[in-house]
C-alpha atoms as a PDB file:
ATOM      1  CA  UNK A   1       1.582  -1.493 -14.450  1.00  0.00           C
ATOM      2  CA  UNK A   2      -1.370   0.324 -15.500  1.00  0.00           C
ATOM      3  CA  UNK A   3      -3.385  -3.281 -14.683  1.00  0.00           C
ATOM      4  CA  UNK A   4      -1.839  -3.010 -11.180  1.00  0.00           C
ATOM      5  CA  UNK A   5      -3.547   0.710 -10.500  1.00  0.00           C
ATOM      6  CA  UNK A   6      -6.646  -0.475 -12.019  1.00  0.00           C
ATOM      7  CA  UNK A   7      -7.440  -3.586  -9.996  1.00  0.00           C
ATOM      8  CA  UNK A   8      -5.710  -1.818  -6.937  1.00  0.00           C
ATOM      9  CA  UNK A   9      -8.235   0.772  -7.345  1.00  0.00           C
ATOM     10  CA  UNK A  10     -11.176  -1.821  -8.167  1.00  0.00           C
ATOM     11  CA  UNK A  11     -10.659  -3.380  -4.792  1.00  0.00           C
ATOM     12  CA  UNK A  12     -10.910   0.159  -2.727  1.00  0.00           C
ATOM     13  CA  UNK A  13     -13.717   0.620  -4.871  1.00  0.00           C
ATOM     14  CA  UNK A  14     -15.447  -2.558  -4.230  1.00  0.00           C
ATOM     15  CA  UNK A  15     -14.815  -1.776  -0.066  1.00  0.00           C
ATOM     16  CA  UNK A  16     -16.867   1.523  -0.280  1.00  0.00           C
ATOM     17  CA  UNK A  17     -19.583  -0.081  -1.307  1.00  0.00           C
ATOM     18  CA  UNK A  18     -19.342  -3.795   0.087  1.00  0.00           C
ATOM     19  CA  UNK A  19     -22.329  -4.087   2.272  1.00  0.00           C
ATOM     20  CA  UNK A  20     -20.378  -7.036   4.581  1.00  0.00           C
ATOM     21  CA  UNK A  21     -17.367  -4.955   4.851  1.00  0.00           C
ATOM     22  CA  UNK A  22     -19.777  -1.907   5.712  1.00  0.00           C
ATOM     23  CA  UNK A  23     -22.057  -3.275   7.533  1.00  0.00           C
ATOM     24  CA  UNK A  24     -18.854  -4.690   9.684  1.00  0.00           C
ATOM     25  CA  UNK A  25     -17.905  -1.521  10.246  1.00  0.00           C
ATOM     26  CA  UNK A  26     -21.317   0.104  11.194  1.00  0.00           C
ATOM     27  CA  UNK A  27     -21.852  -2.532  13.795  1.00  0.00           C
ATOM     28  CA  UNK A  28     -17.925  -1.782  15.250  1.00  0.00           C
ATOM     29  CA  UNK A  29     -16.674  -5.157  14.759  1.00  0.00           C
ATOM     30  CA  UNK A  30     -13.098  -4.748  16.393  1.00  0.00           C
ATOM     31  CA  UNK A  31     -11.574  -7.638  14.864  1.00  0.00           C
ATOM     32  CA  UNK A  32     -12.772  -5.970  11.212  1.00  0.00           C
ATOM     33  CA  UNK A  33     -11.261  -2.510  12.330  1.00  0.00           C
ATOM     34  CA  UNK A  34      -8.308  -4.346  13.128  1.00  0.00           C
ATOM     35  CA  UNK A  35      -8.019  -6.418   9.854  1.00  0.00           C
ATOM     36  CA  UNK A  36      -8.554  -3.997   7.947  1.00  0.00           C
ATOM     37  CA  UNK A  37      -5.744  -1.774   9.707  1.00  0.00           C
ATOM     38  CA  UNK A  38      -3.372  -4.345   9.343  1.00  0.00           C
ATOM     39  CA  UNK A  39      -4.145  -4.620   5.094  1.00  0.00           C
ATOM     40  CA  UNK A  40      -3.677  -1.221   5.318  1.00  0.00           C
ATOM     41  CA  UNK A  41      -0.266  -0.856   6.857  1.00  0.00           C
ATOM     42  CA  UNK A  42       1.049  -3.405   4.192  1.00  0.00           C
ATOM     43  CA  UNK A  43      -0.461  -1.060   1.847  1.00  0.00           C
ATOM     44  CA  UNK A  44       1.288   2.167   2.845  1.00  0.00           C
ATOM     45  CA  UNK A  45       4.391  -0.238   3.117  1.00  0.00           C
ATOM     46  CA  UNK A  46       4.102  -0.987  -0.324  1.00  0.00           C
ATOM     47  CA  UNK A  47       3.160   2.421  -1.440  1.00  0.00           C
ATOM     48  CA  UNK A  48       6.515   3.888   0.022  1.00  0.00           C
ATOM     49  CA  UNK A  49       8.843   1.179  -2.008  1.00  0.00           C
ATOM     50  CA  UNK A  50       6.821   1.831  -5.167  1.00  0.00           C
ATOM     51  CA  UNK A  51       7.472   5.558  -4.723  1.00  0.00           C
ATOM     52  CA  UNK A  52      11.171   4.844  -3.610  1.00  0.00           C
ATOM     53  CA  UNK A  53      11.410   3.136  -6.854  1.00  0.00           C
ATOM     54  CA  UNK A  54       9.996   5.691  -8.865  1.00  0.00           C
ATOM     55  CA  UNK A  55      12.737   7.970  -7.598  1.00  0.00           C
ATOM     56  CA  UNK A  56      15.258   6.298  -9.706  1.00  0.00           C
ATOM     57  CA  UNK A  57      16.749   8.623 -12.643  1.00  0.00           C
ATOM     58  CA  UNK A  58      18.149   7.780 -15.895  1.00  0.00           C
ATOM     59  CA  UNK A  59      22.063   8.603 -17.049  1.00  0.00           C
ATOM     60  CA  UNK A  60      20.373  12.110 -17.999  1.00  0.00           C
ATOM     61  CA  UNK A  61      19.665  12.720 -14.569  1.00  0.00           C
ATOM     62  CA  UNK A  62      15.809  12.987 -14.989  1.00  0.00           C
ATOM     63  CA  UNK A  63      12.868  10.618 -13.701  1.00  0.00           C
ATOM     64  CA  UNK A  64      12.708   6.406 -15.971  1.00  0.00           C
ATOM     65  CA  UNK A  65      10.190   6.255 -17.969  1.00  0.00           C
ATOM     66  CA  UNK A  66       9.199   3.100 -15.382  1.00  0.00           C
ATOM     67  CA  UNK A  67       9.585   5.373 -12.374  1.00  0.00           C
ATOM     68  CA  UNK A  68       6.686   7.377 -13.508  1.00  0.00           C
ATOM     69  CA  UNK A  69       4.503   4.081 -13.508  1.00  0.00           C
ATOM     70  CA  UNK A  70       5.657   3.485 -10.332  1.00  0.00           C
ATOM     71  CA  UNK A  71       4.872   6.953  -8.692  1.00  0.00           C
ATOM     72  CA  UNK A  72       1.530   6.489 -10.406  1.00  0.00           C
ATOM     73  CA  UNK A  73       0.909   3.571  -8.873  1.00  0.00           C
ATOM     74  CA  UNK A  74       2.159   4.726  -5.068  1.00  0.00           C
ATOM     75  CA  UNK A  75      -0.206   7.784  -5.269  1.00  0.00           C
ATOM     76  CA  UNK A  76      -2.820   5.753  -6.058  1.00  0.00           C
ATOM     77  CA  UNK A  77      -2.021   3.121  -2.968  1.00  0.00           C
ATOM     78  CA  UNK A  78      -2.019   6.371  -0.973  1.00  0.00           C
ATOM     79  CA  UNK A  79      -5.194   7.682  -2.447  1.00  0.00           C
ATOM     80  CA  UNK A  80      -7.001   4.474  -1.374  1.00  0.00           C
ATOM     81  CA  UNK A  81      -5.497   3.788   2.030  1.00  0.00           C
ATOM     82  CA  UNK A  82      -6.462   7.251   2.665  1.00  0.00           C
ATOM     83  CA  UNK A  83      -9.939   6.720   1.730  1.00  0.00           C
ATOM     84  CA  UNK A  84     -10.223   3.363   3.734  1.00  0.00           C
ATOM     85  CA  UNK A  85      -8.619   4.970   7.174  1.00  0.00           C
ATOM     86  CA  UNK A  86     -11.463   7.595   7.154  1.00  0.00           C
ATOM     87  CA  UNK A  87     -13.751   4.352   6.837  1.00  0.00           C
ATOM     88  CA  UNK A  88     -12.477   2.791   9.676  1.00  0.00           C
ATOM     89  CA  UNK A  89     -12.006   6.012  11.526  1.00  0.00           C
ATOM     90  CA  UNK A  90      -8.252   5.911  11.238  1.00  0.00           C
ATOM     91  CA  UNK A  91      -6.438   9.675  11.380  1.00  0.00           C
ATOM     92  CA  UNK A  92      -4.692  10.103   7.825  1.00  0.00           C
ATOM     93  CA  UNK A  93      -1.712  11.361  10.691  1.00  0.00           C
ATOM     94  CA  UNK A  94      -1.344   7.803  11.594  1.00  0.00           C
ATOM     95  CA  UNK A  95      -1.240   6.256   8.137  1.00  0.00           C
ATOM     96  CA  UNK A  96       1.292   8.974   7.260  1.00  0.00           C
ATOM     97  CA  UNK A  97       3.045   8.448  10.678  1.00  0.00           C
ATOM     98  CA  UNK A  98       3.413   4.476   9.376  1.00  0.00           C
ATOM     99  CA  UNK A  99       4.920   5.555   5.725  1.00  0.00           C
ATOM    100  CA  UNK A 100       7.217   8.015   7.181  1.00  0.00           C
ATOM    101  CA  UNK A 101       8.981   4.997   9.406  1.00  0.00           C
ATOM    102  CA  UNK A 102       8.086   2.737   6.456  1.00  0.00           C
ATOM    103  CA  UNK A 103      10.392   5.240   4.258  1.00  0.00           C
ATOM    104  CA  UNK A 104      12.989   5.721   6.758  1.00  0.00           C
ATOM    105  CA  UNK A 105      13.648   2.140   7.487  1.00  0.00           C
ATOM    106  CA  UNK A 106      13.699   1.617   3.620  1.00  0.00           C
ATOM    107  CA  UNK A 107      16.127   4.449   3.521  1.00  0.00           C
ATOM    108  CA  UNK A 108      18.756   3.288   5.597  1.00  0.00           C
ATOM    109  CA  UNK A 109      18.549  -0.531   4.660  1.00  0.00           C
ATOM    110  CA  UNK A 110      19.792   1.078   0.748  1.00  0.00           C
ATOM    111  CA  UNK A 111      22.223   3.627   2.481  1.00  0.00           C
ATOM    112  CA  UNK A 112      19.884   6.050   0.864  1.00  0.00           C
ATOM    113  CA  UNK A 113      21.420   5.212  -2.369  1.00  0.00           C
ATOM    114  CA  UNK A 114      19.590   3.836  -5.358  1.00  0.00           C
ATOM    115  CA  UNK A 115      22.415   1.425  -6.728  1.00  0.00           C
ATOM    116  CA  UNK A 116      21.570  -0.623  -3.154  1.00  0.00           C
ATOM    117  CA  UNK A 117      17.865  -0.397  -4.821  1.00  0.00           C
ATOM    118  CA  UNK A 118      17.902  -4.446  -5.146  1.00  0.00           C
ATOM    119  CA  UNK A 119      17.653  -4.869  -1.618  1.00  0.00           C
ATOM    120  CA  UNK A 120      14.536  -3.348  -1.325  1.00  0.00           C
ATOM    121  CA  UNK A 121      13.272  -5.494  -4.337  1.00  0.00           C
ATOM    122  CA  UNK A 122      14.060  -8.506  -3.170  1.00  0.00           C
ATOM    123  CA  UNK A 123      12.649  -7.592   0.308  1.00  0.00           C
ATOM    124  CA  UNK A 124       9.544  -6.406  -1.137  1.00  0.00           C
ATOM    125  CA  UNK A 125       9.299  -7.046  -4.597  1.00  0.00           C
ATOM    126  CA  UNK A 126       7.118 -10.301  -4.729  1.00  0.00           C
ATOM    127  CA  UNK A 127       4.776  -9.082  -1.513  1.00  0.00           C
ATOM    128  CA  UNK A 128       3.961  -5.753  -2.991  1.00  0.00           C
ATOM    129  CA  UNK A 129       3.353  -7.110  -6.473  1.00  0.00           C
ATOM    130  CA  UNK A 130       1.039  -9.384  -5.091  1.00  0.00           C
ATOM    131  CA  UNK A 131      -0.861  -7.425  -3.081  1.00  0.00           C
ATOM    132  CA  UNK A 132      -1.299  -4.952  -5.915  1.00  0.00           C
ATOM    133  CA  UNK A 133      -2.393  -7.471  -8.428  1.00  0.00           C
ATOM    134  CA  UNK A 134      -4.981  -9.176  -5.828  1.00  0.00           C
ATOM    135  CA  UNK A 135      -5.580  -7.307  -2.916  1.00  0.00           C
ATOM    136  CA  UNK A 136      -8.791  -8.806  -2.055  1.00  0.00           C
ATOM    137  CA  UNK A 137      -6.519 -11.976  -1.284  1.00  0.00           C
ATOM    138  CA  UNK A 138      -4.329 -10.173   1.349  1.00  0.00           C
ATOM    139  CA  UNK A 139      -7.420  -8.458   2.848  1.00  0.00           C
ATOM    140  CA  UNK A 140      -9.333 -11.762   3.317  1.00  0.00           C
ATOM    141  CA  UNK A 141      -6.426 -13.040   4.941  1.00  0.00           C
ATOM    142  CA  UNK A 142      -6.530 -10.399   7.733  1.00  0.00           C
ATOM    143  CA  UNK A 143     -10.093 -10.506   7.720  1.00  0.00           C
ATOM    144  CA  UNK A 144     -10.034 -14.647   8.503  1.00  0.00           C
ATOM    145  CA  UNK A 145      -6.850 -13.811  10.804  1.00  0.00           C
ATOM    146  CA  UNK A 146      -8.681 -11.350  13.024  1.00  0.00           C
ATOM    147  CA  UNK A 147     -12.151 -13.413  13.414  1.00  0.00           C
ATOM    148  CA  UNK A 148     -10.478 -16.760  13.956  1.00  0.00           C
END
């Protein structure tokens, strides 16, 4: 998991000081702004089910060991969607606006109860993973999406 934070974290990294991506941005390109808006709504989806699933608790009643990789990792996700909205002049409201209805959707599809958890796994299990371990992947894709 610790891999996951660390090349999540190498990618928002990599955008603050990418001179295409930046450059992109300076000049206003609407179809970048747009990409990039897109990669990050995935993002704050993903960042809500990590954090859901770091809510889970043990028979003693207090936080899996896992869970507190997990929360880890969704405060990071945050952390770096936050720092790419200001980029692309993006309110932190509306990125919080999108994992509010992100969580709430979530939420009800598990009856806001964590033995249902699998539905959100299999939902977004495979997505999120992958877009943790290579998220330079999923933003190309919205970046070819947007120009094409």
């Amino acid at each position: 998991m610790r891999l996951f934070v660390s090349i999540f974290c190498a990618i928002f990294l990599s955008l603050s000081f990418s001179h295409d991506v930046t450059a992109q941005l300076k000049a206003s390109d609407q179809n970048a702004r747009l990409a990039l808006a897109s990669f990050l709504s995935e993002t704050a989806e993903c960042a809500v089910f990590y954090s859901i699933l770091g809510q889970g608790q043990d028979v003693s009643g207090e936080q899996w060991q896992g869970g507190k990789k997990f929360q880890l990792l969704s405060e990071e996700m945050v952390l770096g969607a936050l720092d790419l909205a200001k980029r692309i002049n993006m309110r932190s409201e509306t990125l919080m606006a999108m994992m509010e209805d992100f969580a709430k959707v979530m939420g009800e599809q598990i009856g806001h109860d964590a033995i249902n958890i699998r539905i959100l796994t299999v939902k977004h299990g495979d997505f999120c993973k992958a877009l943790v371990e290579n998220p330079s992947a999923r933003l190309t894709y919205w970046l070819t999406k947007e120009s094409g």
